[in-house]
Protein backbone atom coordinates (compact mmCIF):
# COMPACT_ATOMS: atom_id res chain seq x y z
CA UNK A 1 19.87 17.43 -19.83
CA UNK A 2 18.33 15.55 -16.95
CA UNK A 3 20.55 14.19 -14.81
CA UNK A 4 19.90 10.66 -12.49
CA UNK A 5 21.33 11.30 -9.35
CA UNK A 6 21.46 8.06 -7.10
CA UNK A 7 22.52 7.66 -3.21
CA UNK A 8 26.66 7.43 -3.54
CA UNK A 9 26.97 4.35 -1.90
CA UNK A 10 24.58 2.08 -4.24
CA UNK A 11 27.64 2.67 -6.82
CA UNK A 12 29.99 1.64 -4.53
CA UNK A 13 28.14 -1.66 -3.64
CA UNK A 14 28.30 -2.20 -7.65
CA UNK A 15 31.96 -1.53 -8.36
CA UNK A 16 34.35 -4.57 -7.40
CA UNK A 17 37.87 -4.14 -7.29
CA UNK A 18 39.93 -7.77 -6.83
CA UNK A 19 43.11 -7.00 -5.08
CA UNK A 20 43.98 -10.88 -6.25
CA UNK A 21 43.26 -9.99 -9.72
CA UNK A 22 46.29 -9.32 -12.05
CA UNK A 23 43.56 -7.82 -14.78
CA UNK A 24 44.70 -3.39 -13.93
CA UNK A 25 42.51 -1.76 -11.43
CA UNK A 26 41.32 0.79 -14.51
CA UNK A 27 40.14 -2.32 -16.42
CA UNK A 28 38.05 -3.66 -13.80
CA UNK A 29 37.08 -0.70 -12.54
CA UNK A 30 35.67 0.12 -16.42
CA UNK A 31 34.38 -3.23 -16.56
CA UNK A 32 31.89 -3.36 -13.40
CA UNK A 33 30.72 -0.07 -15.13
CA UNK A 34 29.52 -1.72 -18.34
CA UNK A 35 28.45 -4.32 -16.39
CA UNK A 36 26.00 -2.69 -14.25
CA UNK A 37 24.70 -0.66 -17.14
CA UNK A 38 24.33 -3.80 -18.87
CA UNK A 39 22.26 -5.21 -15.74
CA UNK A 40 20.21 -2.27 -15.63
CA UNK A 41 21.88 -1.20 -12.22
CA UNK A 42 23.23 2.45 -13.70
CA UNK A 43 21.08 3.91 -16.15
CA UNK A 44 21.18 6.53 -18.99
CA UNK A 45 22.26 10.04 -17.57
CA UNK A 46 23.00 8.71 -14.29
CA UNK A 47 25.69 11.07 -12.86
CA UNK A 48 29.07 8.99 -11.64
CA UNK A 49 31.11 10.05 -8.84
CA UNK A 50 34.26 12.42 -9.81
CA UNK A 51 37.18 11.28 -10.21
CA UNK A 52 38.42 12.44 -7.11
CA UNK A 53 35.77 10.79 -5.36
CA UNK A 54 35.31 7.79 -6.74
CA UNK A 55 39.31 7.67 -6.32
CA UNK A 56 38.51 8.14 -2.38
CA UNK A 57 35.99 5.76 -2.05
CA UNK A 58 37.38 2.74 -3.47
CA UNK A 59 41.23 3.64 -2.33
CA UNK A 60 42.60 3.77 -5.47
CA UNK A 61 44.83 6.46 -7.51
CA UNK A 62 43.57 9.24 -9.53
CA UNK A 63 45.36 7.64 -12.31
CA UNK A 64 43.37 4.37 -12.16
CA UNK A 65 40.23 6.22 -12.10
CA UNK A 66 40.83 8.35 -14.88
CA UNK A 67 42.22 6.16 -17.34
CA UNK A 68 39.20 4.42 -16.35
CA UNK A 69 37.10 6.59 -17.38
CA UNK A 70 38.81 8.06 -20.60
CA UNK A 71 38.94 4.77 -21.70
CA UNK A 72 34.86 4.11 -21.26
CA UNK A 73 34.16 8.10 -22.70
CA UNK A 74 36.70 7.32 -25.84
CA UNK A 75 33.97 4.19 -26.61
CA UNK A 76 30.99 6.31 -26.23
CA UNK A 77 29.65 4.65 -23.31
CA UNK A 78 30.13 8.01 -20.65
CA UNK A 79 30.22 11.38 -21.33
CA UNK A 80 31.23 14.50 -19.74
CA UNK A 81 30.06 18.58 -18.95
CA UNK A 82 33.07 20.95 -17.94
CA UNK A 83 31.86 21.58 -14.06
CA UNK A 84 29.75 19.19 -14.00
CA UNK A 85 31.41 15.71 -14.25
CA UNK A 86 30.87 12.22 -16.27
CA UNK A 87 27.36 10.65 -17.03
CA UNK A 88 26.34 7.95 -18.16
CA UNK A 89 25.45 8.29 -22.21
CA UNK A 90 24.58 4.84 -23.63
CA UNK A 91 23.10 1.81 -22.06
CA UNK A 92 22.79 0.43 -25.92
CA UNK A 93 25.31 -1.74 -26.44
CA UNK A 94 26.47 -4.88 -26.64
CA UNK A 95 27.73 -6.58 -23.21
CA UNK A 96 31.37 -7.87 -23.85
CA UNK A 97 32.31 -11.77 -23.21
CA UNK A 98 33.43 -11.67 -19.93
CA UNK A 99 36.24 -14.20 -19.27
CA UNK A 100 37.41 -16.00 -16.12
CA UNK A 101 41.65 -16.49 -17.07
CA UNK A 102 43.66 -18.84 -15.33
CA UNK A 103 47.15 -18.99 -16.04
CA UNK A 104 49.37 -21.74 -13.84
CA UNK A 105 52.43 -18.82 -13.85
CA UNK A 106 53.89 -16.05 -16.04
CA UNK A 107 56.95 -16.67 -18.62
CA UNK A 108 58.11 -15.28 -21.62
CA UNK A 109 56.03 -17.97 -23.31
CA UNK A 110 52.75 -17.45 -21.47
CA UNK A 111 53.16 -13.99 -21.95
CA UNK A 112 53.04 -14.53 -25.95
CA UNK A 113 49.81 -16.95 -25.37
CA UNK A 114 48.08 -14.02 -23.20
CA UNK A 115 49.42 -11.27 -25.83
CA UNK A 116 47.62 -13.10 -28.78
CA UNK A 117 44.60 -14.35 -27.07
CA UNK A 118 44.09 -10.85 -25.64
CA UNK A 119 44.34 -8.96 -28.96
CA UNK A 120 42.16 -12.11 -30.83
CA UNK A 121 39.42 -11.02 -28.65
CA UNK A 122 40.23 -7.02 -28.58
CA UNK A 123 37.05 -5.36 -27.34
CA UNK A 124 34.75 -8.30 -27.74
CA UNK A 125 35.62 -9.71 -24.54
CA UNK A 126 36.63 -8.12 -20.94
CA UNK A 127 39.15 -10.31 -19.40
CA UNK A 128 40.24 -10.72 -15.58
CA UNK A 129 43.47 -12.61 -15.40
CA UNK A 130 45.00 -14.79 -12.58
CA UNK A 131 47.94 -16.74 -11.66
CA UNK A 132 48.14 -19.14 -9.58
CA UNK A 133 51.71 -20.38 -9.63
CA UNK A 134 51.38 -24.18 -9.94
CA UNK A 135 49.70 -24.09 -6.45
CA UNK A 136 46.20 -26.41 -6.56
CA UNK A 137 45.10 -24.81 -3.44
CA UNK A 138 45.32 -21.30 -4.47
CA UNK A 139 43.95 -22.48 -7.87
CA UNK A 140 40.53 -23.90 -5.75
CA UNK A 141 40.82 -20.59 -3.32
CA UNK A 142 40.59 -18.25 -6.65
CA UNK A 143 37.78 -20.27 -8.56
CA UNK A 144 35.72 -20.43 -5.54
CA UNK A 145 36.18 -17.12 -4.53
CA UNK A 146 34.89 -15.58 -7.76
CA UNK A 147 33.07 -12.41 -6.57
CA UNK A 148 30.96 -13.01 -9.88
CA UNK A 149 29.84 -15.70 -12.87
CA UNK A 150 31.66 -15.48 -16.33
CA UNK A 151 30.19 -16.18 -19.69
CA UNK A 152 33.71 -17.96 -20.41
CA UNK A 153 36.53 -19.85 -18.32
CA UNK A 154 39.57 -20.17 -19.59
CA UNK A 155 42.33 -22.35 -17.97
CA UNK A 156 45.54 -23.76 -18.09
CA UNK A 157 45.42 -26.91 -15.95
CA UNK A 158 49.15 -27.26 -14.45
CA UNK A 159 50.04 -28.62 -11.32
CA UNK A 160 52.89 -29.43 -9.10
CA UNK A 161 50.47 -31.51 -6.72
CA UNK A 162 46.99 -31.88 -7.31
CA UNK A 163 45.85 -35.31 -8.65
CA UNK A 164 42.28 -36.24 -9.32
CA UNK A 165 40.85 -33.03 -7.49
CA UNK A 166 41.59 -30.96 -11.01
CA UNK A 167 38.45 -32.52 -12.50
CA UNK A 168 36.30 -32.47 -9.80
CA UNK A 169 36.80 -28.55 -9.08
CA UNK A 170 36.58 -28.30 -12.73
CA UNK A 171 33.17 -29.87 -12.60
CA UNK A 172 31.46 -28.18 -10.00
CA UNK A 173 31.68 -25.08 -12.57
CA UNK A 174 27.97 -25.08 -14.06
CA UNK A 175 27.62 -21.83 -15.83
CA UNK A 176 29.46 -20.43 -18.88
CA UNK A 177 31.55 -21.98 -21.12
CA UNK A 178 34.74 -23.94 -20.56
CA UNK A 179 37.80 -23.92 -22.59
CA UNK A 180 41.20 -25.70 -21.53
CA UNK A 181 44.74 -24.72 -22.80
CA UNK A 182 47.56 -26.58 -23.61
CA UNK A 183 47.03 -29.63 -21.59
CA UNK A 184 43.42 -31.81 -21.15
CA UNK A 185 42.34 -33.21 -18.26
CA UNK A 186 40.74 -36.31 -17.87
CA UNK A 187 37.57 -36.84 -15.99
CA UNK A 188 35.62 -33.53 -17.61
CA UNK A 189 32.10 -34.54 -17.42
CA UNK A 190 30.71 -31.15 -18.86
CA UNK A 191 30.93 -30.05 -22.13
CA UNK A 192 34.05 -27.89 -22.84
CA UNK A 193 36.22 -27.27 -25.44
CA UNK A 194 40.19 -27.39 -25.63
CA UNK A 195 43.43 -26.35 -26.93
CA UNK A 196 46.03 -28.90 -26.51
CA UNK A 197 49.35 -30.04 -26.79
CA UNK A 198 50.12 -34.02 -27.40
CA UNK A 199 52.83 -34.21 -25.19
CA UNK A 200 53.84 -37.86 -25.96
CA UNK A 201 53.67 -37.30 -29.66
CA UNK A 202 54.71 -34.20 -30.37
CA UNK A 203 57.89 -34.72 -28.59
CA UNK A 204 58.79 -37.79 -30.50
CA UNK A 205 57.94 -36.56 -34.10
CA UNK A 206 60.50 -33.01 -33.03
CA UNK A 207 63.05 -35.58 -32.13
CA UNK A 208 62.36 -37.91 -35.17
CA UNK A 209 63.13 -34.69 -37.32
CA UNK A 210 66.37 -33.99 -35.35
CA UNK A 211 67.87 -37.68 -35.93
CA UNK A 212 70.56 -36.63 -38.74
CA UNK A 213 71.64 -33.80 -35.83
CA UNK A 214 71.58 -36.17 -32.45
CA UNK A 215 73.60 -39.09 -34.58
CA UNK A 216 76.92 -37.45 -33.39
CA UNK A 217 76.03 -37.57 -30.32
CA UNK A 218 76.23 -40.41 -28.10
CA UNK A 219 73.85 -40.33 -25.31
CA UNK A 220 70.24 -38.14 -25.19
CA UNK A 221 69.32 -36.61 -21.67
CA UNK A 222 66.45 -34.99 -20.81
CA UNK A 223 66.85 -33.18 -17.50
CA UNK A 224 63.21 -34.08 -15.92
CA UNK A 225 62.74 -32.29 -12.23
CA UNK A 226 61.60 -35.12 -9.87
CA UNK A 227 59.00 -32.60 -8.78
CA UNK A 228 57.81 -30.65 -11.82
CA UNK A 229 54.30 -29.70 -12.91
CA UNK A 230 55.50 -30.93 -16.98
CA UNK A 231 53.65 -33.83 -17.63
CA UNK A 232 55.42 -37.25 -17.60
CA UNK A 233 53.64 -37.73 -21.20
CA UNK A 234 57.14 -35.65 -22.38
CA UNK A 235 59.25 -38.61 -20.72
CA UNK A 236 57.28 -40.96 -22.48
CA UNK A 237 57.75 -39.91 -25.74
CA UNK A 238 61.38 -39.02 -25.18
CA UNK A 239 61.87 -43.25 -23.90
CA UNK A 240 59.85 -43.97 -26.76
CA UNK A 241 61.64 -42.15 -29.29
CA UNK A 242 65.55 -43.17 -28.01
CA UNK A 243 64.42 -46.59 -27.66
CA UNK A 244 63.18 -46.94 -31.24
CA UNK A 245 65.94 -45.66 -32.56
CA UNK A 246 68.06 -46.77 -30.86
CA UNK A 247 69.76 -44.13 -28.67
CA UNK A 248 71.93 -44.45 -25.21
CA UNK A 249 69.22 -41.73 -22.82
CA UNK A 250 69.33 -40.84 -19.59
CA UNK A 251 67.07 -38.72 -17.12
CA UNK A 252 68.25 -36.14 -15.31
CA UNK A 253 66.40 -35.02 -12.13
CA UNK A 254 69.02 -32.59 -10.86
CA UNK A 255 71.45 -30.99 -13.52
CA UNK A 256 73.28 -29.08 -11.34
CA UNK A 257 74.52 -32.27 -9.47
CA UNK A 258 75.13 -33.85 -13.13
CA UNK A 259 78.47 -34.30 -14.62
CA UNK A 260 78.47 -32.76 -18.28
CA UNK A 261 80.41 -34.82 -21.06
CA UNK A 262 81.62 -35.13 -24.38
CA UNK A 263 78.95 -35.88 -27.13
CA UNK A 264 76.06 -35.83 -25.40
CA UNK A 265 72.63 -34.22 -26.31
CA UNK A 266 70.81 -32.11 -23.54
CA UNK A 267 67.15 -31.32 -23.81
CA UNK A 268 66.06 -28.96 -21.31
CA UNK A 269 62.58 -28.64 -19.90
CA UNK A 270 63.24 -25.29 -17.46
CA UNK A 271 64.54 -22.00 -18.36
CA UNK A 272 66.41 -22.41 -14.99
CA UNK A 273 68.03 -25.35 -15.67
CA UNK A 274 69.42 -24.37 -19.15
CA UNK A 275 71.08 -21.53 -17.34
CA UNK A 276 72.73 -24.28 -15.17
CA UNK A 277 73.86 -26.27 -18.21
CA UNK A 278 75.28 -23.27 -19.88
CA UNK A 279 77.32 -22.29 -16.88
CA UNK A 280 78.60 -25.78 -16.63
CA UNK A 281 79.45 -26.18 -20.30
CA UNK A 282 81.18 -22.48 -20.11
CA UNK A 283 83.22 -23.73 -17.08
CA UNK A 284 84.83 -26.88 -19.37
CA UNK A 285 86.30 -27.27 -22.58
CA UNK A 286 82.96 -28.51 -24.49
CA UNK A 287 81.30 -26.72 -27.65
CA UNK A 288 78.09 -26.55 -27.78
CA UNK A 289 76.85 -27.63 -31.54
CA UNK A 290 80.16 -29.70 -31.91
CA UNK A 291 80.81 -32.31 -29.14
CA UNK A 292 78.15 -31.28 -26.99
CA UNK A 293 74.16 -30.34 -27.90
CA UNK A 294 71.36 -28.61 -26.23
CA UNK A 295 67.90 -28.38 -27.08
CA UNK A 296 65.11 -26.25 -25.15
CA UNK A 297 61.72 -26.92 -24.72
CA UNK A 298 59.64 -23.79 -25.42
CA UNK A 299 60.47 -21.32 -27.95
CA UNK A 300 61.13 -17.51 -26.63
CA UNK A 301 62.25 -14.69 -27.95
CA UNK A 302 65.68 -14.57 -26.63
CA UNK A 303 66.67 -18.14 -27.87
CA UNK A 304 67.61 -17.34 -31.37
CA UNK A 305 70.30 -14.99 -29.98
CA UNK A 306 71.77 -17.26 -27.36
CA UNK A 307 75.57 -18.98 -28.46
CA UNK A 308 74.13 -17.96 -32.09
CA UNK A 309 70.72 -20.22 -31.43
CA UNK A 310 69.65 -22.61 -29.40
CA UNK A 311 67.58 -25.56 -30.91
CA UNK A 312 63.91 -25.31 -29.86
CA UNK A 313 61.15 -27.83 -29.78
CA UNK A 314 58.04 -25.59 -28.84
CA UNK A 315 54.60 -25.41 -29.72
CA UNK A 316 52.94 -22.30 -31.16
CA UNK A 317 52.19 -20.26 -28.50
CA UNK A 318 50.68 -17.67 -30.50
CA UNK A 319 48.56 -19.48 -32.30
CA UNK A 320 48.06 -21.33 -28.87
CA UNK A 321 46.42 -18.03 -27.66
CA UNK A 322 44.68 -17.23 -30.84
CA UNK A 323 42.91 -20.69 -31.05
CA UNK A 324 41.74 -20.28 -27.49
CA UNK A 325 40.48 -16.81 -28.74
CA UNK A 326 38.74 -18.05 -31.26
CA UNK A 327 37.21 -20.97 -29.15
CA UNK A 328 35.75 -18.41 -26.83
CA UNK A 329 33.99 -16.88 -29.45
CA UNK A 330 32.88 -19.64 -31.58
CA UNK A 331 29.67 -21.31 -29.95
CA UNK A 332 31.33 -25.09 -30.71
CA UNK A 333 32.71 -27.39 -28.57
CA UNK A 334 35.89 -28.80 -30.10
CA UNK A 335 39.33 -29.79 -28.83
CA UNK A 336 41.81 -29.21 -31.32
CA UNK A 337 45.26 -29.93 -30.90
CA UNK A 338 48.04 -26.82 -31.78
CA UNK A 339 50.95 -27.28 -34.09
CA UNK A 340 54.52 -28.41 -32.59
CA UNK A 341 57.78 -27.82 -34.29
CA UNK A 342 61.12 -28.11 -33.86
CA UNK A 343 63.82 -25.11 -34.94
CA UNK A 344 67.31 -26.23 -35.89
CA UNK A 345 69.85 -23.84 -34.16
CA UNK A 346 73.70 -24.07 -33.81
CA UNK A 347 73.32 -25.72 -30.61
CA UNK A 348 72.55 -29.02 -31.51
C-alpha cells in the first residue's frame, strides 16, 4: 500500500475543536475528519497522526481520540496496519447534513426533543449542539462566532431579553437552511421552515378539556415570572379561557411570596416553582386533587409519579424533535404546528 504522508501541521490547521461546543470532543473531532475528506483536504491513504499524537497536539485525552477514531474505522471511512497506524480508506461517501443546534437551555424536556431529533437523523446528519441559556448576547456571540457554515440551522428562539434583535441576527444568516422550534419569530424575511407551538391556543383548548375538573375549584392561577423567557401568548390564552367561562384567575409573579388556599387551581409554568408550591401545600392542611389542584406545564418523565400524578398540559416533545428531524431532511419549507395535550392526573 502507498501511503500519503503530509507535513503534521496541515492536519492540525484542519481539525477544529470548539471548547464552547456541547457536541463531545470525539464527535467533532470525527466530524472535521469527514469533512476534510469530503473537501478534498485529506485524501485516500493519507496516513493520520497516532493516537498519541494527535492526542498531544490538540490537548485532548487518549480517550477522545480513540473513540474518535474507532468510531470513523467501524463506518469504513479509516483503516488501520498493526505498527503502522490509521489511514485514510474511503473518500467515497456521502457528506453528512451538518447542523448548527441551538438550544435556549437543557431540561428534562429539551433533553427528550434533542434525544428524538438526534436519533431521527442517526448518521445522516453530524450535529454540533449549543446552549445558550436564555442569554441573547451569548446567543449573537455563538452564531457569529461559527468557526464554519452549516448546511442546516436549527434553533429554538427563547429569550429573557432580546426584543426585535432575534430577527435581525436571524436574518443576516444567508447560507443553509433554517428551521425554528417550538416558538416563531416574527420578522423572518428568508425562507425557513418551523416547528411550533400555538401558545395562545393550545393553552385554552387543554384548559377547555379540563373544565368538568377546575369546576370545584374556585379561583385559576397561573404563576407567570415577571421576568420569564415563556411567551405572554400563554397568559393570553389562560385570560381568554377563565374569562369565557367564566372563572375567578389570578397571576402570580412570585409564588413563594403567595398565600396558598382552599379550592384553588395552580398551573405552573417552572419546574422551580412547582417545587415551591408543593412545599407550601405540604406545610398546610390542603390536598392536592381534593380542595386544592395543580397543573404543570411540560410533560416529563417524573410527573406521573409525583403525589400519584400531576396533571400535565405539554406539547409533544418527541414528536417536537422528530418533526424538526424530518424538516431538516425534507427539502420543503413548511411550518407546521406540533400536537398539544393535556393528561388528567390526581392532582387536579
Amino acid at each position: 500500500m502507498l501511503w500519503i504522508n503530509m507535513a503534521s501541521e496541515n492536519i492540525y490547521r484542519i481539525i477544529k475543536i470548539d471548547e464552547d461546543s456541547i457536541t463531545p470532543k470525539y464527535v467533532q473531532l470525527a466530524n472535521s475528519i469527514l469533512k476534510a475528506i469530503a473537501q478534498g483536504k485529506l485524501e485516500k491513504n493519507y496516513q493520520l497522526p497516532s493516537i498519541n499524537e494527535l492526542s498531544f497536539e490538540l490537548e485532548i485525552s487518549r480517550d477522545t481520540t480513540e473513540k474518535a477514531y474507532r468510531n470513523l474505522k467501524q463506518s469504513g471511512i479509516i483503516g488501520s496496519v498493526p505498527g503502522k497506524g490509521y489511514f485514510i480508506a474511503k473518500t467515497d461517501f456521502k457528506q453528512p447534513i451538518k447542523v448548527f443546534l441551538l438550544f435556549n437551555k437543557l431540561s428534562a424536556h429539551k433533553k427528550i426533543i434533542y434525544d428524538s431529533f438526534a436519533s431521527t437523523l442517526g448518521d445522516q446528519a453530524a450535529i454540533d449542539f449549543y446552549i445558550y441559556n436564555n442569554d441573547f448576547s451569548l446567543f449573537k456571540k455563538l452564531l457569529q462566532n461559527r468557526k464554519e457554515e452549516y448546511t442546516h440551522y436549527v434553533i429554538i428562539p427563547h429569550f429573557i431579553d432580546a426584543g426585535e434583535n432575534v430577527s435581525e441576527l436571524i436574518n443576516e444568516i444567508k447560507t443553509g437552511k433554517l428551521v425554528l422550534v417550538d416558538k416563531l419569530i416574527p420578522n423572518i424575511k428568508r425562507s425557513y421552515s418551523a416547528v411550533y407551538e400555538n401558545f395562545e391556543q393550545d393553552i385554552f383548548e387543554a384548559l377547555k378539556k379540563a373544565i368538568p375538573q377546575l369546576s370545584k375549584y374556585q379561583t385559576l392561577k397561573i404563576t407567570f415570572p415577571s421576568y420569564t423567557y415563556f411567551p405572554n401568548e400563554i397568559l393570553k390564552g389562560f385570560i381568554s379561557f377563565c374569562s369565557e367561562y367564566a372563572f375567578n384567575y389570578k397571576v402570580v409573579h412570585n409564588i413563594a411570596e403567595e398565600e396558598i388556599q382552599a379550592d384553588e387551581a395552580y398551573i405552573n409554568l417552572m419546574e422551580d416553582d412547582l417545587v415551591i408550591l408543593l412545599g407550601k401545600v405540604k406545610s398546610s392542611d390542603l390536598k392536592v386533587g381534593e380542595n386544592i389542584g395543580i397543573i404543570s406545564y411540560n410533560e416529563t418523565p417524573w410527573k406521573p409519579f409525583i403525589l400519584n400524578g400531576i396533571t400535565t398540559i405539554s406539547t409533544d416533545f418527541k414528536k417536537m424533535g422528530q418533526m424538526a428531524a424530518e424538516m431538516v431532511l425534507s427539502d420543503e419549507n413548511k411550518q407546521l404546528a406540533v400536537p398539544f395535550k393535556l393528561t388528567l392526573r390526581n392532582s387536579l
